[in-house]
C-alpha atoms as a PDB file:
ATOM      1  CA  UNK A   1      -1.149 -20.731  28.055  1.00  0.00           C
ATOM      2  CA  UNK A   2      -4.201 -23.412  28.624  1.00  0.00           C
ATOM      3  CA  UNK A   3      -3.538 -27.044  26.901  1.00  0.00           C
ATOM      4  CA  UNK A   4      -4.562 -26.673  23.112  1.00  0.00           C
ATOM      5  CA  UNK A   5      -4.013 -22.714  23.088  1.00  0.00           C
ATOM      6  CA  UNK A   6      -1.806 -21.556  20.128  1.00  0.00           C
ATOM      7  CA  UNK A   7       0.748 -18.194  20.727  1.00  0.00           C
ATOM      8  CA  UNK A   8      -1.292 -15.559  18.851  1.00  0.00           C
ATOM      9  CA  UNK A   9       0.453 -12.673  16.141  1.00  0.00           C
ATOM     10  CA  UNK A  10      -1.646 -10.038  14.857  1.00  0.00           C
ATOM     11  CA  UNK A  11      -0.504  -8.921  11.672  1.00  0.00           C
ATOM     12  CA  UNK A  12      -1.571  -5.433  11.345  1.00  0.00           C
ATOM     13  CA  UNK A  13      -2.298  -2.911   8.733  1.00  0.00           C
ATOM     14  CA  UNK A  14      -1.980   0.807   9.890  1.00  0.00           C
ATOM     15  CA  UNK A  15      -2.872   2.562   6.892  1.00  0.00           C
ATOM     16  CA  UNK A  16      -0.834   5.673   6.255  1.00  0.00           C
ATOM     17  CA  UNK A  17      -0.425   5.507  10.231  1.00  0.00           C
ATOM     18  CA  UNK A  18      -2.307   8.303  11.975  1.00  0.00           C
ATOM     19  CA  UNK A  19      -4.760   7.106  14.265  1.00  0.00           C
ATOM     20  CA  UNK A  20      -8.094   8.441  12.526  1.00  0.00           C
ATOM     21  CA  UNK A  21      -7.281   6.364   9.639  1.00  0.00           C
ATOM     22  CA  UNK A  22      -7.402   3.312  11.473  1.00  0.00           C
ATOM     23  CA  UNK A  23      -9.436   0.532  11.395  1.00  0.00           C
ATOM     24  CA  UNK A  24     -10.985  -0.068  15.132  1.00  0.00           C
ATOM     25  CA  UNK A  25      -9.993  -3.835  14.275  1.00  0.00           C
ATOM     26  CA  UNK A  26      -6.363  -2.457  14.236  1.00  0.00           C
ATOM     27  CA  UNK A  27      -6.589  -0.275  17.055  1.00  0.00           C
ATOM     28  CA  UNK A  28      -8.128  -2.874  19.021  1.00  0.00           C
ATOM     29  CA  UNK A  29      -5.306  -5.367  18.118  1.00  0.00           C
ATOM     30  CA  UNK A  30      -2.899  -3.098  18.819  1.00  0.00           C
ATOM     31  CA  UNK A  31      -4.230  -2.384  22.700  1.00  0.00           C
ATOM     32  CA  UNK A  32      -4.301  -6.397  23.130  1.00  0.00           C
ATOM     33  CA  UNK A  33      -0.576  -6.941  22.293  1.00  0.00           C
ATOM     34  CA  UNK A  34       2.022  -7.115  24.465  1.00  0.00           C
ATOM     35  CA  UNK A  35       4.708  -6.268  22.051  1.00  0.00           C
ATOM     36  CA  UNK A  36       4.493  -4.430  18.946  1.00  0.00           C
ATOM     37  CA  UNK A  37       7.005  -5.006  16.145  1.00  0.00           C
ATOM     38  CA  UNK A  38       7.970  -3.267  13.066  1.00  0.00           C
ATOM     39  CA  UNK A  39      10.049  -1.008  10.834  1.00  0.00           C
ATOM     40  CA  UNK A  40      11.666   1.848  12.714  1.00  0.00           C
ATOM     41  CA  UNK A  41       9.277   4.492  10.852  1.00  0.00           C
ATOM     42  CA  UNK A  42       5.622   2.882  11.096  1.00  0.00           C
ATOM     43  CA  UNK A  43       6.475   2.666  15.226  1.00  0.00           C
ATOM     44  CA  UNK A  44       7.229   6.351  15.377  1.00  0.00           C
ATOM     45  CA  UNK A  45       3.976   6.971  12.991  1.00  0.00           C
ATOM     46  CA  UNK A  46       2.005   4.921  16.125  1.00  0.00           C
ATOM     47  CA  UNK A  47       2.498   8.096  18.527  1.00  0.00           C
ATOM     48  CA  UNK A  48       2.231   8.611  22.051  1.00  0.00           C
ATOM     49  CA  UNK A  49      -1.187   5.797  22.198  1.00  0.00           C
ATOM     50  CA  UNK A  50       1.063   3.127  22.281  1.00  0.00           C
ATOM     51  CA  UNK A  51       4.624   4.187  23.667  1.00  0.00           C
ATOM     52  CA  UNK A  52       4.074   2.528  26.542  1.00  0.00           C
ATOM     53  CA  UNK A  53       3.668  -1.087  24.916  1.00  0.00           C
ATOM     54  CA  UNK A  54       7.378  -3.087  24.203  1.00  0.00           C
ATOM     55  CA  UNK A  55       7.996  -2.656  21.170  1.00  0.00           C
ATOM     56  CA  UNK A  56      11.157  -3.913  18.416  1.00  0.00           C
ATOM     57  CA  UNK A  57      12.182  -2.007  15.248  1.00  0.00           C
ATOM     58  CA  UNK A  58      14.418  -2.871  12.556  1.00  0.00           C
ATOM     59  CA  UNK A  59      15.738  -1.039   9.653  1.00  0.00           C
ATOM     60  CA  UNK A  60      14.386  -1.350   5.727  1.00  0.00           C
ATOM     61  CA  UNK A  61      15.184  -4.565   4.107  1.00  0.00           C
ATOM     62  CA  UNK A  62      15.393  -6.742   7.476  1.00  0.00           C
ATOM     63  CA  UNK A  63      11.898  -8.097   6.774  1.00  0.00           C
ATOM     64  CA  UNK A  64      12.624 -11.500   7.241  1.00  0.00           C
ATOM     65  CA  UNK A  65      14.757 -10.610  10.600  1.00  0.00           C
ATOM     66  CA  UNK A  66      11.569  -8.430  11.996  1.00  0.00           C
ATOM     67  CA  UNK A  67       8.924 -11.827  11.149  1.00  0.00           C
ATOM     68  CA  UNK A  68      11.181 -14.055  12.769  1.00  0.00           C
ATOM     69  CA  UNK A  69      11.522 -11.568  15.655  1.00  0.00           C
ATOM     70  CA  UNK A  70       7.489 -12.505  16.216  1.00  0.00           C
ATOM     71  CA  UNK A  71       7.297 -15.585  16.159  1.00  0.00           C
ATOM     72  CA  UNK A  72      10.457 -15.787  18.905  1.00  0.00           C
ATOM     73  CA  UNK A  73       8.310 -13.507  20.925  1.00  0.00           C
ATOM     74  CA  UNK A  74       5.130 -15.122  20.454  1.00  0.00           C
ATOM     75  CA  UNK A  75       6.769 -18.579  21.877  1.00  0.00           C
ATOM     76  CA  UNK A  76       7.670 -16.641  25.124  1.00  0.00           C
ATOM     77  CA  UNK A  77       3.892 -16.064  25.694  1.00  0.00           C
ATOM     78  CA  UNK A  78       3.891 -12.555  24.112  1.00  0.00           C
ATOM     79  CA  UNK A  79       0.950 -11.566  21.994  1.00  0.00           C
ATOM     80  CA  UNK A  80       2.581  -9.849  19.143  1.00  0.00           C
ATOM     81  CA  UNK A  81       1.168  -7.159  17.044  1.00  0.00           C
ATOM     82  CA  UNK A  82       3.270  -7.119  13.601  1.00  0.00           C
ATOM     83  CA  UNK A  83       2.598  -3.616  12.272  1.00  0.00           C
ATOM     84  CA  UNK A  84       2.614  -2.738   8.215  1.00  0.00           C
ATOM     85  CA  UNK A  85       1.663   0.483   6.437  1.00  0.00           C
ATOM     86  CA  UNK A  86      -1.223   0.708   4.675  1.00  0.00           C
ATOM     87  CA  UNK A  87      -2.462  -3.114   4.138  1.00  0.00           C
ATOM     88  CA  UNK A  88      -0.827  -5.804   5.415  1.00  0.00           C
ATOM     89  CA  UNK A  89      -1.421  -7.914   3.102  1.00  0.00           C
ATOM     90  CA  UNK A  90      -0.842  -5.442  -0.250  1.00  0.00           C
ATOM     91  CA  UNK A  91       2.881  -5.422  -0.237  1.00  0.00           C
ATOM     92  CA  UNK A  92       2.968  -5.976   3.291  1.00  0.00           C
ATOM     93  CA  UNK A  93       4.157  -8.515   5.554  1.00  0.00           C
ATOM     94  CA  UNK A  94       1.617 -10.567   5.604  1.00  0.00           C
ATOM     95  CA  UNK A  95       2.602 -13.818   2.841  1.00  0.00           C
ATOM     96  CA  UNK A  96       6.204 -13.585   4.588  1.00  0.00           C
ATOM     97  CA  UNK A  97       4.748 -14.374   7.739  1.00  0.00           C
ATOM     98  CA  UNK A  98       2.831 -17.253   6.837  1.00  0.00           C
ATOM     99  CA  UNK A  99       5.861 -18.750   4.910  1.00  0.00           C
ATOM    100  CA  UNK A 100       7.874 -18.269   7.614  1.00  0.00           C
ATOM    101  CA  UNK A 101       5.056 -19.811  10.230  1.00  0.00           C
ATOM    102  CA  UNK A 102       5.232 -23.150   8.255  1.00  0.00           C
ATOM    103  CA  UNK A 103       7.949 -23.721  10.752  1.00  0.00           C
ATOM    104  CA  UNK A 104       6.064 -22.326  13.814  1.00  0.00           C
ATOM    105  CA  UNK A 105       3.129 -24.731  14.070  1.00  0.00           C
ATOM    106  CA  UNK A 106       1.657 -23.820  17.645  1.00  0.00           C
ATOM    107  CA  UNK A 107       1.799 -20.015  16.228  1.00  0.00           C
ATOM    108  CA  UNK A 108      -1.639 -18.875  15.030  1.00  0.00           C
ATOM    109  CA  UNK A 109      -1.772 -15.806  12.317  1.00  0.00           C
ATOM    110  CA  UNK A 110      -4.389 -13.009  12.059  1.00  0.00           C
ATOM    111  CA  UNK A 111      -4.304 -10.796   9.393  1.00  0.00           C
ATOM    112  CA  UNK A 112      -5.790  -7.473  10.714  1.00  0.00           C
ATOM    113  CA  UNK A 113      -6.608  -5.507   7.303  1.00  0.00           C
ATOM    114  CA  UNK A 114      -5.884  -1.405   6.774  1.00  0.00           C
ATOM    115  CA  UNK A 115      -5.995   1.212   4.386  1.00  0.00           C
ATOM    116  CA  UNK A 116      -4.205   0.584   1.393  1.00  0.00           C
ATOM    117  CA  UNK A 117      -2.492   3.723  -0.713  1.00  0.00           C
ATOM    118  CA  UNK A 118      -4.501   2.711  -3.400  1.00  0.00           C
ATOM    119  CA  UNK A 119      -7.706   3.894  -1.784  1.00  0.00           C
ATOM    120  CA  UNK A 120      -6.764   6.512   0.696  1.00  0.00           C
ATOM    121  CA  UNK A 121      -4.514   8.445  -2.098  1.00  0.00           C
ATOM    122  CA  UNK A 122      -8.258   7.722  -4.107  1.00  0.00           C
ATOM    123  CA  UNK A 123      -9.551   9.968  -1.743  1.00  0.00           C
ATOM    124  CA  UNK A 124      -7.530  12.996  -1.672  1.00  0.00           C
ATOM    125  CA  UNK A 125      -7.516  12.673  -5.345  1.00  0.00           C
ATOM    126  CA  UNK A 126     -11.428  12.284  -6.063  1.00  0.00           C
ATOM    127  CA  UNK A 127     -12.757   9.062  -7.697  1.00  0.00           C
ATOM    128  CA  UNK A 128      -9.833   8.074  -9.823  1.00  0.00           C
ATOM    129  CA  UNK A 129     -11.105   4.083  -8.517  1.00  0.00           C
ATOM    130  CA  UNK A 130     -14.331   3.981 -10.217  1.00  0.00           C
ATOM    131  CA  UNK A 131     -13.967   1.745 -12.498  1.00  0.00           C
ATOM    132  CA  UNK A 132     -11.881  -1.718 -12.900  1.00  0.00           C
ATOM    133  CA  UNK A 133      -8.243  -0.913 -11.876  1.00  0.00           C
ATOM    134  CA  UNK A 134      -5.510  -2.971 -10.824  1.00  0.00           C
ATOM    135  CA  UNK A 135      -1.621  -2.320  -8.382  1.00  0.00           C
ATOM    136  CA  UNK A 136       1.318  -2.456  -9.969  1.00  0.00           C
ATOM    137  CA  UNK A 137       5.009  -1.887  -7.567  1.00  0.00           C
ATOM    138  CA  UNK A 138       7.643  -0.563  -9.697  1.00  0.00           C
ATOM    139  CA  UNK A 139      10.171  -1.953  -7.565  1.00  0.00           C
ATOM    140  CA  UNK A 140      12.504  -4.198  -8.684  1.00  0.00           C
ATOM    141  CA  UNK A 141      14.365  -5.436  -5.744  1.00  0.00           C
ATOM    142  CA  UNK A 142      11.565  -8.626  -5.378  1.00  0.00           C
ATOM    143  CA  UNK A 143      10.732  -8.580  -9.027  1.00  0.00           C
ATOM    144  CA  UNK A 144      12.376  -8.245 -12.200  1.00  0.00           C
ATOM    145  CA  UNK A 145      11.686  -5.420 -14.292  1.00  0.00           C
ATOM    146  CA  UNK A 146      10.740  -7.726 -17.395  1.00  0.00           C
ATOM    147  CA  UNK A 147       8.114  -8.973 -15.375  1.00  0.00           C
ATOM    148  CA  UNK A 148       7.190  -5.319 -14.585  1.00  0.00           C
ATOM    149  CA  UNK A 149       7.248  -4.089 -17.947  1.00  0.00           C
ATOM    150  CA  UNK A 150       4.819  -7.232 -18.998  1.00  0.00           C
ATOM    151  CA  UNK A 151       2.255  -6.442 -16.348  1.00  0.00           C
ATOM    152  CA  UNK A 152       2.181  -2.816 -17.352  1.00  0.00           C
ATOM    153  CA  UNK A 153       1.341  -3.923 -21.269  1.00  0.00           C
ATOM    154  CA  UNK A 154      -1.173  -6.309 -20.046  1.00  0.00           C
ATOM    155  CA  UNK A 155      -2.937  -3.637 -17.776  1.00  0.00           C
ATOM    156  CA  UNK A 156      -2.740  -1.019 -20.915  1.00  0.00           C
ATOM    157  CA  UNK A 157      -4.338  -3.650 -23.054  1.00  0.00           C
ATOM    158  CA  UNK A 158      -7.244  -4.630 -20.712  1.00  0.00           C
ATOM    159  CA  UNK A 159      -7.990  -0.168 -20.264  1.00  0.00           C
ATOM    160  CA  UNK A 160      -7.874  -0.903 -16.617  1.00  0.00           C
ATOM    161  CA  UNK A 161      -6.696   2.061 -14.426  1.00  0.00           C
ATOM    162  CA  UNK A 162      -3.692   1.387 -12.986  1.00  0.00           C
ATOM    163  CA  UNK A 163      -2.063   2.505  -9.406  1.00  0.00           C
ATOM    164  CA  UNK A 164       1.721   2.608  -9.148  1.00  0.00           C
ATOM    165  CA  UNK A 165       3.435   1.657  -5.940  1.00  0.00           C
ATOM    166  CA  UNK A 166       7.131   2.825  -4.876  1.00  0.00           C
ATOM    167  CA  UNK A 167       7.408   4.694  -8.119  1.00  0.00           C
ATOM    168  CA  UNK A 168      10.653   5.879  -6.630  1.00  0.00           C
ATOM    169  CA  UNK A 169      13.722   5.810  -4.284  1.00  0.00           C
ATOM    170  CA  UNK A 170      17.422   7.054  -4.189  1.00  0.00           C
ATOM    171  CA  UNK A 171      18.571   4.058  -5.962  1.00  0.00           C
ATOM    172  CA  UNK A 172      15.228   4.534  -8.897  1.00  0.00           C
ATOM    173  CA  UNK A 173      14.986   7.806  -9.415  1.00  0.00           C
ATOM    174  CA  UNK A 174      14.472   7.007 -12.960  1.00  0.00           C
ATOM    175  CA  UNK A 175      11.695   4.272 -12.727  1.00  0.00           C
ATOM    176  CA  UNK A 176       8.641   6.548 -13.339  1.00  0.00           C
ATOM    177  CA  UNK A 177       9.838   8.371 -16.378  1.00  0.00           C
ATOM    178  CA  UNK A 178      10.538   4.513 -17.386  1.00  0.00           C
ATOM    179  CA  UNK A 179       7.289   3.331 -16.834  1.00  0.00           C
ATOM    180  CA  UNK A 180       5.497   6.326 -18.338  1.00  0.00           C
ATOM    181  CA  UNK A 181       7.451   5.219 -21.426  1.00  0.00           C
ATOM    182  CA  UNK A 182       6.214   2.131 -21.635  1.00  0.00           C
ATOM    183  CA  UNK A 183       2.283   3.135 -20.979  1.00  0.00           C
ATOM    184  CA  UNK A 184       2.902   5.802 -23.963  1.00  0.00           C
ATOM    185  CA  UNK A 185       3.171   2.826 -26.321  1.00  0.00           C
ATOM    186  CA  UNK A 186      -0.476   2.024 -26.038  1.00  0.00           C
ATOM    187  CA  UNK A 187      -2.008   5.805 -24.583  1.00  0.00           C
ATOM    188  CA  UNK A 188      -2.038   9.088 -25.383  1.00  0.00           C
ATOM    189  CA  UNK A 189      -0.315  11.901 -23.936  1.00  0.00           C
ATOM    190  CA  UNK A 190      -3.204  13.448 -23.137  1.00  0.00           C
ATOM    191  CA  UNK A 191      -3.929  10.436 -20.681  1.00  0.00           C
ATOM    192  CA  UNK A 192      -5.761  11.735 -17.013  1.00  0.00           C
ATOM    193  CA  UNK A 193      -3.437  10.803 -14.429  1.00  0.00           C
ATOM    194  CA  UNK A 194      -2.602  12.075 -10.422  1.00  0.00           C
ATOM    195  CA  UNK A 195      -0.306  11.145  -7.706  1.00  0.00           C
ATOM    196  CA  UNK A 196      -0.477  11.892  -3.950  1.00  0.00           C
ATOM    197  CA  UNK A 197       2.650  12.495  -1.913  1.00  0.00           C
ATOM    198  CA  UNK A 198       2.818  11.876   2.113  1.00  0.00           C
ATOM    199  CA  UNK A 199      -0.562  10.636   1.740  1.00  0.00           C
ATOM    200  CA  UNK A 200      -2.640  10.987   5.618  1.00  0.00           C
ATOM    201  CA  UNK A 201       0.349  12.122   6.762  1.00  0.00           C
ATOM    202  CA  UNK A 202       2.198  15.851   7.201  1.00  0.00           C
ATOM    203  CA  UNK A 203       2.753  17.310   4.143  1.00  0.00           C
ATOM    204  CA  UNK A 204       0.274  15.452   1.772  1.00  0.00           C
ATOM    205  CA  UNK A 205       0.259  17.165  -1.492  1.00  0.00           C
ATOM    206  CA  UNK A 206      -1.675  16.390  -4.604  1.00  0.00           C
ATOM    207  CA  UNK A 207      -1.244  16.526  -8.299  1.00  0.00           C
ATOM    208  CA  UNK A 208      -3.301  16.027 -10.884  1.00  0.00           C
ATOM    209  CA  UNK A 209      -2.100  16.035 -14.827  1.00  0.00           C
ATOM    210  CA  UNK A 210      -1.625  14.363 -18.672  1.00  0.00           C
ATOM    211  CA  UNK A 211       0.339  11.192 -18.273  1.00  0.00           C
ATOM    212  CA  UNK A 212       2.929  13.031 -20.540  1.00  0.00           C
ATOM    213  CA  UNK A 213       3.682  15.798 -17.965  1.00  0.00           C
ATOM    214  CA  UNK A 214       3.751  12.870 -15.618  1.00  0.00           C
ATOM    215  CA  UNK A 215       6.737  11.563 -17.275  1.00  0.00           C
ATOM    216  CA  UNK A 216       8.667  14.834 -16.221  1.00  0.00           C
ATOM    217  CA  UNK A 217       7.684  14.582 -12.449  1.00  0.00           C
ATOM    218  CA  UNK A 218       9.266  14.143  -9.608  1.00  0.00           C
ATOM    219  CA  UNK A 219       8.137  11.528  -6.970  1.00  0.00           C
ATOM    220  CA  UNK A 220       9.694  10.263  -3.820  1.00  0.00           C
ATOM    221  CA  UNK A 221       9.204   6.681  -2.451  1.00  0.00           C
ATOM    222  CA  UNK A 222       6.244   8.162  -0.352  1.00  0.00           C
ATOM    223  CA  UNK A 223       4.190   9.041  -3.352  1.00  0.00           C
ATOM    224  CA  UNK A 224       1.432   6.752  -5.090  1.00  0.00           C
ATOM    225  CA  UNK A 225       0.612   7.559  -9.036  1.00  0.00           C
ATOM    226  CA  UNK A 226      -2.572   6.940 -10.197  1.00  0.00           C
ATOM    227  CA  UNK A 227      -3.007   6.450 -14.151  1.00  0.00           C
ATOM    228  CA  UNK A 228      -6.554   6.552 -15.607  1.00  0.00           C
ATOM    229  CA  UNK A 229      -8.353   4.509 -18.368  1.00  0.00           C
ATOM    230  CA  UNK A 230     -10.017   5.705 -21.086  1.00  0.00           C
ATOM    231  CA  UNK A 231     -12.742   6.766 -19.578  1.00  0.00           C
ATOM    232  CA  UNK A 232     -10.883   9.071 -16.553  1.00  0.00           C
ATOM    233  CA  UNK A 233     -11.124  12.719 -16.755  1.00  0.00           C
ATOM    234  CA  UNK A 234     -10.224  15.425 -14.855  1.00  0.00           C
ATOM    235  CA  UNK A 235     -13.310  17.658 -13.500  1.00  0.00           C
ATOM    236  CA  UNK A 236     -12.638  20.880 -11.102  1.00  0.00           C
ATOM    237  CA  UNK A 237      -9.448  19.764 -10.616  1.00  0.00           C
ATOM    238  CA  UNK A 238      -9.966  15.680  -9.199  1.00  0.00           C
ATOM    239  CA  UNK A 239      -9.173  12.973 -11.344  1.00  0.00           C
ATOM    240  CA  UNK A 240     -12.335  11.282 -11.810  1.00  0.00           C
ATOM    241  CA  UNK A 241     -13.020   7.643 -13.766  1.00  0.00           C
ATOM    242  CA  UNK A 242     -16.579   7.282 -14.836  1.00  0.00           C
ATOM    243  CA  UNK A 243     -18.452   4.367 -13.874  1.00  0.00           C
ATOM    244  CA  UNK A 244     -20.665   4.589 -16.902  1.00  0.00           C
ATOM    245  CA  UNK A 245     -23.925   6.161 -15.173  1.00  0.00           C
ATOM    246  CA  UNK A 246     -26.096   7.662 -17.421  1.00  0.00           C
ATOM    247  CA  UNK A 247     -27.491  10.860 -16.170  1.00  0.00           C
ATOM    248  CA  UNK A 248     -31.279  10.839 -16.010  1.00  0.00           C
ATOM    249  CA  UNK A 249     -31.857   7.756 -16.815  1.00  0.00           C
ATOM    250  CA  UNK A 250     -30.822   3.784 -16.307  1.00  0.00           C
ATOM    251  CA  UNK A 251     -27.467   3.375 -15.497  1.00  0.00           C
ATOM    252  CA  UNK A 252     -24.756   0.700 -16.908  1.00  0.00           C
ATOM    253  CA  UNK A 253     -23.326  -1.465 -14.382  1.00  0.00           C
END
């Protein structure tokens, strides 16, 4: 490495991980590492395009473990392609690794960006996006659920449409129904909602319904939920949120 040169990480979104639903920015950061690094599952979702490369796994919950990992390997000389699903930098690796590169000052970051859940699980459900929306992760191993519960209030109170990540796991098979609960305070039943399972990936199924059959669903840790505003409706079957076009004449921004 030339006097001046940092080590170079490319922190990576995948999207839902096939290779058509790629960015070329990724793809092309992916062919310039020389090691590729992530959780066990988003390696295996990379196929046969990049077997050849090196590449490190670890298990869920050994985030810190896998950012250090890159930064060991980018001191060796390595470029190192950090891989995340979706975005990196929605729920993704991405803050970790520039808290953890504080200490790693020769170590330049790029943040490669993918497709998030949010707008790929848009997609297979219709135009559920059109409007103001906002994320919400119902996971409470980073965050407490207080702080949860108070961000779902405010989002019912501003009528914003609201997309629910990890909804679910083994240990929160509950969490849903909970936040359904807490959305009922302020919306109706009748509320147009949908959720996408597997989403880009084998088995994606879609659903759309009322948020108060939504509270009786089943969702895995793979699934995004999508709630509507006030304006959301469902039309041949795709939840849809109106932008606020009128037909035939001006529209309303």
């Amino acid at each position: 490495m030339g006097v001046g040169m940092k080590n170079r990480i490319y922190i990576v979104g995948i999207g839902p991980g096939r290779e058509e639903m790629m960015t070329g920015e990724a793809l092309h950061a992916l062919e310039e590492a020389d090691m590729i690094v992530g959780y066990t599952t988003y390696l295996r979702l990379l196929g046969e395009r990049f077997r050849a490369k090196e590449q490190i796994s670890t298990p869920m919950r050994r985030e810190e473990e896998r950012c250090r990992i890159c930064f060991e390997e980018a001191e060796k000389g390595k470029t190192v392609a950090l891989v995340c699903s979706g975005d990196a930098g929605i729920y993704g690796m991405a803050s970790l690794m520039f808290e953890i590169g504080r200490a790693y000052p020769q170590t330049e970051l790029f943040v490669v960006a993918g497709v998030t859940a949010a707008s790929s699980g848009a997609a297979v459900l219709g135009a559920p996006l059109g409007h103001d929306f906002c994320a919400v992760s119902l996971s409470d191993l980073l965050t407490p659920w207080e702080t949860i519960e108070r961000r779902l209030l405010a989002a019912v109170e501003g009528d914003f449409v609201i997309v629910l990540y990890n909804p679910s796991s083994h240990k929160r098979k509950d969490y849903l129904k909970k936040a359904c609960g807490i959305l009922l305070r302020g919306m109706e039943e009748s509320r147009a909602c949908g959720y996408v399972e597997n989403i880009g990936r084998e088995g994606t199924r879609a659903e759309v319904c009322t948020l108060g059959e939504l509270q009786d669903r089943e969702v895995n840790m793979f699934t995004t939920v999508f709630i509507g505003n006030a304006a959301s409706e469902i039309i041949d079957g795709r939840l849809v949120t109106k932008r606020g076009y009128r037909h035939g004449g001006e529209t309303v921004i």
